[in-house]
Protein backbone atom coordinates (compact mmCIF):
# COMPACT_ATOMS: atom_id res chain seq x y z
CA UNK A 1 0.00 0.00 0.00
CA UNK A 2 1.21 3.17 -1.29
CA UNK A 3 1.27 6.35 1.62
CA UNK A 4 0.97 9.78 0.32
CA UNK A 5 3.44 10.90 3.07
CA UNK A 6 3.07 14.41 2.30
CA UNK A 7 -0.32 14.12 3.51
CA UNK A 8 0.37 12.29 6.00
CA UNK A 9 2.90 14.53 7.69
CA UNK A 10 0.42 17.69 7.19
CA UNK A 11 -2.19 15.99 9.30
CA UNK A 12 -0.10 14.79 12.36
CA UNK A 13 2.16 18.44 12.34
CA UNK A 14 0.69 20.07 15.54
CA UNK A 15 -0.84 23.84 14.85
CA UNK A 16 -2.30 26.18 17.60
CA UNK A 17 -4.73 28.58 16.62
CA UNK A 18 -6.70 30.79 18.85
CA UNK A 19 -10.55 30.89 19.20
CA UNK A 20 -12.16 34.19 19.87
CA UNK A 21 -15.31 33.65 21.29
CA UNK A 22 -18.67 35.68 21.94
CA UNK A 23 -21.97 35.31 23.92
CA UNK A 24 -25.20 35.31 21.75
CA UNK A 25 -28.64 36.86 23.41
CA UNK A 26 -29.91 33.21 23.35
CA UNK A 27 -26.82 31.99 25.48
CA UNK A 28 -25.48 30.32 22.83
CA UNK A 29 -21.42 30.73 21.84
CA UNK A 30 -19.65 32.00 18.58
CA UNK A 31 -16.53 31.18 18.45
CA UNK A 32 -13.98 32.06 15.20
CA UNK A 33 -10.45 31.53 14.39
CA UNK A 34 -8.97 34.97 12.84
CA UNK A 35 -5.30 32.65 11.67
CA UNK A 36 -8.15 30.87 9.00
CA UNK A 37 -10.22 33.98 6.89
CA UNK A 38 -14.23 32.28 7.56
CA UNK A 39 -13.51 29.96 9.84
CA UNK A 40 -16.31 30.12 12.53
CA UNK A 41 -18.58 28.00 14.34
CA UNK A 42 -21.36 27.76 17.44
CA UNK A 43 -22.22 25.74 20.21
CA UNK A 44 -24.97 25.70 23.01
CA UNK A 45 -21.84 25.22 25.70
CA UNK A 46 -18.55 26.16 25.52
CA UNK A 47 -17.77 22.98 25.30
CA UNK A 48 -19.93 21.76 22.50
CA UNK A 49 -18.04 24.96 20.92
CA UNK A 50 -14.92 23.67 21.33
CA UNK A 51 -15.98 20.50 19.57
CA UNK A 52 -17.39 22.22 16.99
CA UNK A 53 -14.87 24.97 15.98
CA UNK A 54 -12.13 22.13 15.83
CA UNK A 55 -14.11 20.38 13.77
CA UNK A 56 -14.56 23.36 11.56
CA UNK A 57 -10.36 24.03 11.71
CA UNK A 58 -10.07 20.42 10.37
CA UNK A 59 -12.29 20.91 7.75
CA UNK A 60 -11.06 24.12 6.43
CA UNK A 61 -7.57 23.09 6.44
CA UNK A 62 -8.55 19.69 4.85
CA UNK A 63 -10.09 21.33 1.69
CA UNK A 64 -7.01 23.64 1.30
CA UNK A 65 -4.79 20.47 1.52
CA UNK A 66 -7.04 18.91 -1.02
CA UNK A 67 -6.65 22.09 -3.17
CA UNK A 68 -10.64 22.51 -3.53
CA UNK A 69 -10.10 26.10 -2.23
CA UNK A 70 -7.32 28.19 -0.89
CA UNK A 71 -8.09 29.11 2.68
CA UNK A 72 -6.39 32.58 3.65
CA UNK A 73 -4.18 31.88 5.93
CA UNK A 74 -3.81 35.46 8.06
CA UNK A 75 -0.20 36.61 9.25
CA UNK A 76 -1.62 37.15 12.99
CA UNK A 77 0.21 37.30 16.45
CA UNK A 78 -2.54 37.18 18.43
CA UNK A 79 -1.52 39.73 21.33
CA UNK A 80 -5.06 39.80 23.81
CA UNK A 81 -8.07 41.21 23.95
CA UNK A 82 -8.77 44.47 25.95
CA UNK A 83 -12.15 45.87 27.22
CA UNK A 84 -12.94 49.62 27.05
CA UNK A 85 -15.33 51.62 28.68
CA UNK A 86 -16.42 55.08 26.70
């Protein structure tokens, strides 16, 4: 059996991305990874969010490997978030 190892060492190379993640007026949680341009998901919990928005990281980096569509890719550092009061 013939391994596409280039493939195979894609999927198992560890990437972190962050998850920026908002409150809905039902409750509910956005969350949405600014590293992948449209990458976004929900969840009732923040843990069901979790679940979800790594599924949806797998899947958009999964149909850029397969070349189907180039997923922008942003040049971030993520430095924090701040709050301001005006």
């Amino acid at each position: 059996m013939l391994i596409n190892t280039s493939y195979y060492h894609h999927v198992t190379m560890a990437r972190k991305f962050h998850v920026l993640i908002e409150q809905d007026e039902d409750g509910g949680y956005i969350g949405k990874v600014p590293e992948l341009q449209g990458c976004l998901s929900q969840g009732d919990t923040l843990d069901e969010l979790m679940r979800n928005i790594k599924e949806a990281i797998e899947l958009c980096l999964e149909v850029e490997h397969e070349g189907k569509e180039k997923i922008s890719e942003e040049n971030i550092t993520f430095v924090g978030i701040q709050e301001i009061t005006i």
